[in-house]
Protein backbone atom coordinates (compact mmCIF):
# COMPACT_ATOMS: atom_id res chain seq x y z
CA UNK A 1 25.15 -26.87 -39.58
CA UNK A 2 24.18 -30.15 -41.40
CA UNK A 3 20.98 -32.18 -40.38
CA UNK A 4 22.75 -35.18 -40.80
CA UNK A 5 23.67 -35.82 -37.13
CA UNK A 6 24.92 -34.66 -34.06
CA UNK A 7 27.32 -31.33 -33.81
CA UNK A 8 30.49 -31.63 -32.10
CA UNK A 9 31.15 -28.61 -29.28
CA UNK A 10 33.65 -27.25 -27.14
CA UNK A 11 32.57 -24.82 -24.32
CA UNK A 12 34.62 -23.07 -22.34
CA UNK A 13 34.30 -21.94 -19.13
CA UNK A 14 36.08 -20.06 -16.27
CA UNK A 15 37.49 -22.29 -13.44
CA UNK A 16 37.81 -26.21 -13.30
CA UNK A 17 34.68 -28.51 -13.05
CA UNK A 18 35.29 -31.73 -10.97
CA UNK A 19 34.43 -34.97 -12.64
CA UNK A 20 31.60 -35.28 -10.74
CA UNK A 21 29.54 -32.87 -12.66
CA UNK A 22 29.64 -34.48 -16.18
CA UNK A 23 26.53 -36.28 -15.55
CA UNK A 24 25.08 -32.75 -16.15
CA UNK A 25 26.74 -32.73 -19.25
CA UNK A 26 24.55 -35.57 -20.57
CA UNK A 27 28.16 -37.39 -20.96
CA UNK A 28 30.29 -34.76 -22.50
CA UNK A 29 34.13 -34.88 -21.44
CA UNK A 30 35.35 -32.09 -19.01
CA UNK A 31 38.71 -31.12 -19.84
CA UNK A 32 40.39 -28.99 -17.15
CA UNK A 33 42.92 -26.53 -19.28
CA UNK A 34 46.27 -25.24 -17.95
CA UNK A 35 44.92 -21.63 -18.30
CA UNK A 36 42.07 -22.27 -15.31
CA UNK A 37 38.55 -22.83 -18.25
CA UNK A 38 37.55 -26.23 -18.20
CA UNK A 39 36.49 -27.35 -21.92
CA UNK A 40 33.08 -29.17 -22.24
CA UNK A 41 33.79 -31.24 -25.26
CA UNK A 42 31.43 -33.91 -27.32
CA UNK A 43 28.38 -34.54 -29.41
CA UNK A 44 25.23 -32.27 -29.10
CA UNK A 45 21.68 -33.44 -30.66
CA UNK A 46 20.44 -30.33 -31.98
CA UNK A 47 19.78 -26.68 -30.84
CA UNK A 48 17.44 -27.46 -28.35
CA UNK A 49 20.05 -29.96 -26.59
CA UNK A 50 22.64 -26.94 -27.05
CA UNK A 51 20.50 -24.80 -25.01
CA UNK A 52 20.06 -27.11 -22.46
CA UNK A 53 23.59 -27.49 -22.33
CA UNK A 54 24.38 -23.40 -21.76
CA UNK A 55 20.99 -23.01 -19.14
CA UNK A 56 23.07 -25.46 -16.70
CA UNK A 57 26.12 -23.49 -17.34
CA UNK A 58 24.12 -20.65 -16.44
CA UNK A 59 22.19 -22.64 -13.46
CA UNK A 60 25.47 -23.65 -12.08
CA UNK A 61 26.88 -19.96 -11.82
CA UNK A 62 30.00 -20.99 -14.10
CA UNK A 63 31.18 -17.87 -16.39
CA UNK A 64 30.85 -19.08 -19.88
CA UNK A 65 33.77 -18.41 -21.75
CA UNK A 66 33.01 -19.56 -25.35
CA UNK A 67 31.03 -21.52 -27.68
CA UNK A 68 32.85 -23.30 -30.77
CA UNK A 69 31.30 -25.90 -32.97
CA UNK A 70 34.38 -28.42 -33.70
CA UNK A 71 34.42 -31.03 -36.71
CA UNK A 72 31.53 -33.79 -35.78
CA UNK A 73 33.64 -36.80 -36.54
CA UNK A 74 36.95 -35.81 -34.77
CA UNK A 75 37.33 -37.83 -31.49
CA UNK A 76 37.65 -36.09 -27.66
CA UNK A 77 40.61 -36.08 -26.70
CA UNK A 78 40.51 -36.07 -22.70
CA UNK A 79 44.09 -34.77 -22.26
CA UNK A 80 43.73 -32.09 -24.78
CA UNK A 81 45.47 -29.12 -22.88
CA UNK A 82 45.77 -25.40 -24.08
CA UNK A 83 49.38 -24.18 -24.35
């Protein structure tokens, strides 16, 4: 992971998260997928902010699905839909 700047994540997890909860997400786009995950897509900080990020996962009770640092400079995509 390069120093340079923020990481770019997706997390998945089971079940769809209304809009409402992206505050939480310190401004991350929720994605709702076709196959019931929601994907928690945008910039992260650092490690620290990254485990901030899971520990509300975890405080909310949602079943993380996955974890997958994504190229920093590609753009969210809010329909982005699995297949």
């Amino acid at each position: 992971m390069s120093s340079s700047g923020p990481q770019r994540y997706e997390i998945r997890v089971r079940g769809h998260l209304a809009p409402r909860w992206a505050p939480w997400f310190d401004g991350m786009a929720l994605v709702p997928q076709d196959d019931g995950t929601t994907v928690i897509d945008g910039p992260v900080a650092d490690q620290s902010a990254l485990h901030g990020l899971l520990r509300t996962i975890g405080d909310l009770g949602v079943p993380l699905v996955s974890v997958t640092a994504t190229d920093a400079d590609a753009p969210t995509h809010p329909s982005r839909r699995t297949p």
